[in-house]
C-alpha atoms as a PDB file:
ATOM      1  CA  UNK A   1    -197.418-168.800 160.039  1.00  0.00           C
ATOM      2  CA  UNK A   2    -194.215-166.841 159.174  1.00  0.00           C
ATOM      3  CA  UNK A   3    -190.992-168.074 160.972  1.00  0.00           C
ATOM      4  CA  UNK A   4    -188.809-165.924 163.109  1.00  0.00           C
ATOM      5  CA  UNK A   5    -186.493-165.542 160.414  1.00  0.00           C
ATOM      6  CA  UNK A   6    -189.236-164.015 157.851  1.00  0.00           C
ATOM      7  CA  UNK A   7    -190.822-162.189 160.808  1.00  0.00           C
ATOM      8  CA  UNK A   8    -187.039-160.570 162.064  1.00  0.00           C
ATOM      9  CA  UNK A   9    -186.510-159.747 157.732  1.00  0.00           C
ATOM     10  CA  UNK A  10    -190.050-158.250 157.463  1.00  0.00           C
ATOM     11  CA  UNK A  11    -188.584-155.653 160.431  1.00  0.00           C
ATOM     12  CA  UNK A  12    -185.536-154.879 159.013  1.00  0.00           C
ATOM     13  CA  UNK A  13    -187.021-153.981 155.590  1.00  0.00           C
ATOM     14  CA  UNK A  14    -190.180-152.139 157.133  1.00  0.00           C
ATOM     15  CA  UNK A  15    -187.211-150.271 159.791  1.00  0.00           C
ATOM     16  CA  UNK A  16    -185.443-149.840 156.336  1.00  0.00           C
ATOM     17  CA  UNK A  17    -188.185-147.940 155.048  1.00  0.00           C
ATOM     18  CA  UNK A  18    -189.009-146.245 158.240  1.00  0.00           C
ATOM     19  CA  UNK A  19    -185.755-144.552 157.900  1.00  0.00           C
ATOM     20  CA  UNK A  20    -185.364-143.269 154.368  1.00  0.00           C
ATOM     21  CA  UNK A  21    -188.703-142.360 154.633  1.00  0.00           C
ATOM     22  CA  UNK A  22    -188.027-140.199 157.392  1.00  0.00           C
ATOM     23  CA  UNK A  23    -184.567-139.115 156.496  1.00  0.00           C
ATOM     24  CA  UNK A  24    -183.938-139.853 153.220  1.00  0.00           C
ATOM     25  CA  UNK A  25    -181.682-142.364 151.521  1.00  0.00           C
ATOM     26  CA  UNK A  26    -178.228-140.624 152.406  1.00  0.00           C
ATOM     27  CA  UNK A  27    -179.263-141.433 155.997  1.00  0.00           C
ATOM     28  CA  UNK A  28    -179.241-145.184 155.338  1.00  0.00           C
ATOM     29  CA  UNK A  29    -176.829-147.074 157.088  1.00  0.00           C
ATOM     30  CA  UNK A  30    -176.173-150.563 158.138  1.00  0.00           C
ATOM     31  CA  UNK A  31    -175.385-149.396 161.822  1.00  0.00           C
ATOM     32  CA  UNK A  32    -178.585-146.927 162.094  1.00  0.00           C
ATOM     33  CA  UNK A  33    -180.861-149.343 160.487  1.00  0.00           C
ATOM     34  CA  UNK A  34    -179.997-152.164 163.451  1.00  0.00           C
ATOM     35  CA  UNK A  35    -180.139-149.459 166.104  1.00  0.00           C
ATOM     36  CA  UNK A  36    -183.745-148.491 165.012  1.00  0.00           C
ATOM     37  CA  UNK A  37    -184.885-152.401 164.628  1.00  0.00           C
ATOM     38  CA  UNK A  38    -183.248-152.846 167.937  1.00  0.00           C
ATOM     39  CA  UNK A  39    -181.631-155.843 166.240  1.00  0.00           C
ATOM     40  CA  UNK A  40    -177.690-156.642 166.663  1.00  0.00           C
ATOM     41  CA  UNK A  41    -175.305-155.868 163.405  1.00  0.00           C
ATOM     42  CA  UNK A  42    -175.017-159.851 163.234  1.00  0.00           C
ATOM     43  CA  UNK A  43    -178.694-160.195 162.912  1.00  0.00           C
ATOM     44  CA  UNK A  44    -178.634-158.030 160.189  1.00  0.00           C
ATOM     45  CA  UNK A  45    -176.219-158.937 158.447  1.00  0.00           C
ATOM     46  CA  UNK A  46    -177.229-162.566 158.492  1.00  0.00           C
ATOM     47  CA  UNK A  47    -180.613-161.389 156.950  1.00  0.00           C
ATOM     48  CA  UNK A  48    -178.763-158.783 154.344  1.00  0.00           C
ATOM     49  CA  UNK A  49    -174.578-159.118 154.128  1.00  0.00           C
ATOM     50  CA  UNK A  50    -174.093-156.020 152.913  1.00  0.00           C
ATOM     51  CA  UNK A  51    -176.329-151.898 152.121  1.00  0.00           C
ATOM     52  CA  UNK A  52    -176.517-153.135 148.800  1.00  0.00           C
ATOM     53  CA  UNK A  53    -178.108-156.542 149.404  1.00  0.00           C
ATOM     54  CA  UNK A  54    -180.500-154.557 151.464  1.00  0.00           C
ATOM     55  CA  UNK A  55    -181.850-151.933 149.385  1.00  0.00           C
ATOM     56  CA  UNK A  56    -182.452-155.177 146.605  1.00  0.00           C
ATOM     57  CA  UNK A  57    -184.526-156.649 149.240  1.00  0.00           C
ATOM     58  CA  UNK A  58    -185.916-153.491 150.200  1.00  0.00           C
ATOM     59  CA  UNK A  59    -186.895-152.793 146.112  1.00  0.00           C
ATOM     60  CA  UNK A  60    -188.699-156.310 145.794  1.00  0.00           C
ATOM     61  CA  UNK A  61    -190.177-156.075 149.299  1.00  0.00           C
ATOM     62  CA  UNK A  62    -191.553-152.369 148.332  1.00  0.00           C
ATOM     63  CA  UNK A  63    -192.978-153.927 144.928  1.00  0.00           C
ATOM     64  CA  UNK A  64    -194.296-157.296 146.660  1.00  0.00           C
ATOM     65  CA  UNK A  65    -196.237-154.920 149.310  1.00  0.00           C
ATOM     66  CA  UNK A  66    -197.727-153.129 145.850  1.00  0.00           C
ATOM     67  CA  UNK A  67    -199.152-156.274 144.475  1.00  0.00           C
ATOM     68  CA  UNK A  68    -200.517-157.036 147.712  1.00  0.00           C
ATOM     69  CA  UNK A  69    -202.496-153.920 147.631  1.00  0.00           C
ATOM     70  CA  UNK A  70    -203.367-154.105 143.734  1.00  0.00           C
ATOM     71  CA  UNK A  71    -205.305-157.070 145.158  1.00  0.00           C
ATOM     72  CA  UNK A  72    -206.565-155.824 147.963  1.00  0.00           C
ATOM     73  CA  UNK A  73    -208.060-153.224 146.343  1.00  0.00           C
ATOM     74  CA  UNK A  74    -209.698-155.252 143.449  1.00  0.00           C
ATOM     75  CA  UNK A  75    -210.944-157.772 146.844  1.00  0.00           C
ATOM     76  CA  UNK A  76    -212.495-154.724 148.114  1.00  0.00           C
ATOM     77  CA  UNK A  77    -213.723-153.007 144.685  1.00  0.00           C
ATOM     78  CA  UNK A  78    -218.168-152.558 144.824  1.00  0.00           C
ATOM     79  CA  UNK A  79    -218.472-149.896 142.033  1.00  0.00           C
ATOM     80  CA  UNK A  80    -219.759-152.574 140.174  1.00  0.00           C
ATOM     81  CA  UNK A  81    -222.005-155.621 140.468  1.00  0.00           C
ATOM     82  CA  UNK A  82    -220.508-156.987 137.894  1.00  0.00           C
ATOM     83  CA  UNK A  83    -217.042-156.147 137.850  1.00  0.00           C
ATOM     84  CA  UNK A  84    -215.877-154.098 135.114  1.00  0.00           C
ATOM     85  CA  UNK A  85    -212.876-152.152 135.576  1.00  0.00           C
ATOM     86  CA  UNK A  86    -212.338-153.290 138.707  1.00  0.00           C
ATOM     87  CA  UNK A  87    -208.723-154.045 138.208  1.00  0.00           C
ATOM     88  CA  UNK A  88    -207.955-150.562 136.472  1.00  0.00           C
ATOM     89  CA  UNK A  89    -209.329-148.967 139.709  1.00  0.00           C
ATOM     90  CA  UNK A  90    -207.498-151.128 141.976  1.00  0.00           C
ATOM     91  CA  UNK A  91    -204.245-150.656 140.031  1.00  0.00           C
ATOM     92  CA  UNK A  92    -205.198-146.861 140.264  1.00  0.00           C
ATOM     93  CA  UNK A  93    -205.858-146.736 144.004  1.00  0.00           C
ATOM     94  CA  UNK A  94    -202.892-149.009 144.733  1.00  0.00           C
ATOM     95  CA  UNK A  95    -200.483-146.452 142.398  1.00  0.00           C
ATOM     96  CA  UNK A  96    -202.026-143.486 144.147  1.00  0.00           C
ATOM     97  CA  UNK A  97    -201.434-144.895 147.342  1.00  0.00           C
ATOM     98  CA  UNK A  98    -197.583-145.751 146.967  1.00  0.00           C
ATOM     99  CA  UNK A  99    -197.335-142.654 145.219  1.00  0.00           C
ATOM    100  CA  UNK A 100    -198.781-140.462 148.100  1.00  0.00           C
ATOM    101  CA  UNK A 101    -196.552-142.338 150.731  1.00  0.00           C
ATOM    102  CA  UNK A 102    -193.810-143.998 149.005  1.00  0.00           C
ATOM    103  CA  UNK A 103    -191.979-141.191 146.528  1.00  0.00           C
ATOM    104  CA  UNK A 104    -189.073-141.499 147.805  1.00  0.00           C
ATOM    105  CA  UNK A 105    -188.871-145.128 147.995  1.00  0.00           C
ATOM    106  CA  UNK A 106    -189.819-145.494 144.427  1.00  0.00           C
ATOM    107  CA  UNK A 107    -186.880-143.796 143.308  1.00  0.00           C
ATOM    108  CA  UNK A 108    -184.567-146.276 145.042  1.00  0.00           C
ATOM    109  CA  UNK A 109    -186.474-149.311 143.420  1.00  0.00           C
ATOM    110  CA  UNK A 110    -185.756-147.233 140.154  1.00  0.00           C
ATOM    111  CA  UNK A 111    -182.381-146.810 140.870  1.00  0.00           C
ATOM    112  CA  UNK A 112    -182.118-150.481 141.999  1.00  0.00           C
ATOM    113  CA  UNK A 113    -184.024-151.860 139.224  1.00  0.00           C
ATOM    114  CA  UNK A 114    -181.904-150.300 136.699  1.00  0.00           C
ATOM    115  CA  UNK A 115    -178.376-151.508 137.771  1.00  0.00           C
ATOM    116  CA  UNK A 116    -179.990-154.679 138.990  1.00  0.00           C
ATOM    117  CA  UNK A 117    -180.878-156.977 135.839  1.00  0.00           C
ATOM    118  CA  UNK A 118    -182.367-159.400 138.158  1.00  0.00           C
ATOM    119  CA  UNK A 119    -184.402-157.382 140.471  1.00  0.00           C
ATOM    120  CA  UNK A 120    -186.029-155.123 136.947  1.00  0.00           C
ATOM    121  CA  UNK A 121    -186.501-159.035 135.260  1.00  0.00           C
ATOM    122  CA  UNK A 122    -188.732-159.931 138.663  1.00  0.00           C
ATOM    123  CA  UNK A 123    -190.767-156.359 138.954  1.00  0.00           C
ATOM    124  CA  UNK A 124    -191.052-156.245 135.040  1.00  0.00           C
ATOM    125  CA  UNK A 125    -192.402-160.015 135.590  1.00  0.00           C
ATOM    126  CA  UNK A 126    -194.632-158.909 138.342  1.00  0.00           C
ATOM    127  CA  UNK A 127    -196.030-155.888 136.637  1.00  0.00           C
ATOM    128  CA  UNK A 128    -197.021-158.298 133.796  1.00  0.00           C
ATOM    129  CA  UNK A 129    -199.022-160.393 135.723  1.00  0.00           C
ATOM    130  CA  UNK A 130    -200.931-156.956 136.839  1.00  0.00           C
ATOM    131  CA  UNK A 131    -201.191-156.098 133.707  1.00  0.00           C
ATOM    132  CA  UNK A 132    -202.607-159.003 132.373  1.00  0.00           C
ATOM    133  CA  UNK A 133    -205.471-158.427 134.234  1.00  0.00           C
ATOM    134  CA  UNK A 134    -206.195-154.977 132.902  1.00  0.00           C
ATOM    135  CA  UNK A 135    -206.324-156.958 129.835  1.00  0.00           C
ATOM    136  CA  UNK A 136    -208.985-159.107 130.793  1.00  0.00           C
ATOM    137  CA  UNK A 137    -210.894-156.253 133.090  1.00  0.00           C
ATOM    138  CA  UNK A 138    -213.856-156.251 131.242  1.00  0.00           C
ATOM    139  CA  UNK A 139    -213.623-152.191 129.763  1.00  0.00           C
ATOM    140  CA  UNK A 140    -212.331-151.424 126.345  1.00  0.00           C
ATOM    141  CA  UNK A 141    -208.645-152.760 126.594  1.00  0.00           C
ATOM    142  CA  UNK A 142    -207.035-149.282 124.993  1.00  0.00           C
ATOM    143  CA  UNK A 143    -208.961-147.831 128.052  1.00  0.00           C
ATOM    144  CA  UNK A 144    -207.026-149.726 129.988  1.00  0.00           C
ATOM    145  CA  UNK A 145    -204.002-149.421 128.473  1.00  0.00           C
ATOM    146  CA  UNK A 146    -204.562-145.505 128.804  1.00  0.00           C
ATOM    147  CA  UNK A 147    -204.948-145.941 132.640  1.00  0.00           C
ATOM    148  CA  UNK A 148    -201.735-147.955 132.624  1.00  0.00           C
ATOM    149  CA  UNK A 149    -200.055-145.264 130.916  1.00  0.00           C
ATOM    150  CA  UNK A 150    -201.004-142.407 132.753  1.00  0.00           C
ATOM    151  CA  UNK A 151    -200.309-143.798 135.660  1.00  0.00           C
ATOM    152  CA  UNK A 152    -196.964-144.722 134.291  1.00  0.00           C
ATOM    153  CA  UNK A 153    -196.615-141.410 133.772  1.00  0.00           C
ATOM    154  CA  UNK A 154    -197.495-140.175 137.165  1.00  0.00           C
ATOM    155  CA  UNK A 155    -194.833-142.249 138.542  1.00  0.00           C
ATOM    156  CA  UNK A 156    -192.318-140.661 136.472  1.00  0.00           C
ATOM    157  CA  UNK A 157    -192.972-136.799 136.894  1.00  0.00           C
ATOM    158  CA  UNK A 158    -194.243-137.408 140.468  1.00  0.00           C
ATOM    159  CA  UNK A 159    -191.453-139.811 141.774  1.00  0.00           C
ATOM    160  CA  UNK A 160    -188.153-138.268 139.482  1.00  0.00           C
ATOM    161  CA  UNK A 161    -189.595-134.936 140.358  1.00  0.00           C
ATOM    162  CA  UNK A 162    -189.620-133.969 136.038  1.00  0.00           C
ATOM    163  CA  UNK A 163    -192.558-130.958 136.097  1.00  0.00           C
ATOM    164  CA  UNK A 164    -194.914-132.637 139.018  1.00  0.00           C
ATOM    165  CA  UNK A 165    -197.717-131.842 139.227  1.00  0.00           C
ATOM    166  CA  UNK A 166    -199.387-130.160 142.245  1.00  0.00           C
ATOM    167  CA  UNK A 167    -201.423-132.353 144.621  1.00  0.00           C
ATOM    168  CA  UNK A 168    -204.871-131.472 143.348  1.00  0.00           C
ATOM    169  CA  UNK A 169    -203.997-132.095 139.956  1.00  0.00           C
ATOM    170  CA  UNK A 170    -202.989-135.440 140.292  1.00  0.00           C
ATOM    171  CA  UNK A 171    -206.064-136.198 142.420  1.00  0.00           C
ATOM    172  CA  UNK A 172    -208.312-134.774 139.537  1.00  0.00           C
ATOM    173  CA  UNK A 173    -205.869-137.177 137.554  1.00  0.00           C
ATOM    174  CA  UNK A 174    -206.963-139.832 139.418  1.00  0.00           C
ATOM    175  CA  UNK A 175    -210.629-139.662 139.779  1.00  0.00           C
ATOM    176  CA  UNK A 176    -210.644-139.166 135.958  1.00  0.00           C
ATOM    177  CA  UNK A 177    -208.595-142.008 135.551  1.00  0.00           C
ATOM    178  CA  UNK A 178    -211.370-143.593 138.141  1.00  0.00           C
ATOM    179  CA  UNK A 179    -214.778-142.296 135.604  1.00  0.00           C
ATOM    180  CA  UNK A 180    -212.385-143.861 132.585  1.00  0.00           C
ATOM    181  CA  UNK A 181    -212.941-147.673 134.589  1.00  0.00           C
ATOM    182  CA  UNK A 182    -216.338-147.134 135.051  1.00  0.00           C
ATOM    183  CA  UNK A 183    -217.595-145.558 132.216  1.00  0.00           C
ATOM    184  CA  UNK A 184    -216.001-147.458 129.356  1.00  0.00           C
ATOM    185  CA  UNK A 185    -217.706-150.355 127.135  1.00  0.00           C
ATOM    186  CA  UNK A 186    -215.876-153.043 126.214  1.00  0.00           C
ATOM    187  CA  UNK A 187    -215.467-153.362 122.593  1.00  0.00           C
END
């Protein structure tokens, strides 16, 4: 059971992102971001003491909610009885997903991550542990490594905005990607 403390954090950073998403990140402020919650400035600021202490939490609490749907996704993965791939496609349905809802987000947790040793150190850490399980998914590892890098790639034309592609490509990107994790033998 989550305390009052976690459950009143979990509000500001989901408020947080309720904000930029809707406004963008110049719209982020300490005062509009308590309004919205319909928290005092205290209660945020005993939570996060300052905009840049909350966008760090906002970064790891945007990654944290991507892990939890990498795993959701591999919990809820029945292409195959047997389980092959099924971590490439849930690391491809859990990118496509933050990519179709979160763009803008992502490009703070870039911007965070890179002047933040300490917050890139715990999302490079997490992403490890995802990718470790490509590793052991069952389909030809450079397979899987070729997912990993496409949609590594996706994230940086789609969320920097260098030469995106249009909507239908990157869904035909992605249900390729999809065939690759079914298709492949391991080796």
């Amino acid at each position: 059971m989550e305390s009052k403390a976690d459950v009143k954090r979990r509000l500001i950073l989901d408020t947080t992102k309720q904000i930029i998403l809707e406004n963008g990140f110049n719209s982020l402020t300490l005062d509009a971001v308590a309004k919205k919650a319909n928290i005092s400035k205290g209660g945020l600021l005993y939570h996060f003491s300052n905009k840049e202490s909350l966008i760090k939490g906002l970064a790891q609490y945007i990654f944290e909610q991507f892990c939890l749907n990498f795993y959701k996704y591999a919990e809820n993965d029945s292409d195959d009885s047997d389980e092959k791939g099924k971590w490439s496609r849930a690391l491809i349905e859990a990118s496509k997903f933050d990519l179709e809802h979160y763009k803008e987000l992502n490009v703070g947790i870039f911007a965070t991550s890179y002047l933040e040793p300490e917050i890139a150190k715990t999302i490079s850490d997490g992403y490890k542990t995802t990718l470790k399980k490509l590793e052991d998914d069952g389909i030809n590892p450079i397979t899987a490594t070729i997912i990993r890098l496409a949609l590594d790639g996706l994230y940086y034309s789609q969320t920097l905005n260098v030469a995106p592609l249009e909507e239908k490509r990157v869904n035909e990107v992605i249900q390729q990607l999809l065939e690759m994790s079914k298709s492949e033998e391991r080796l």
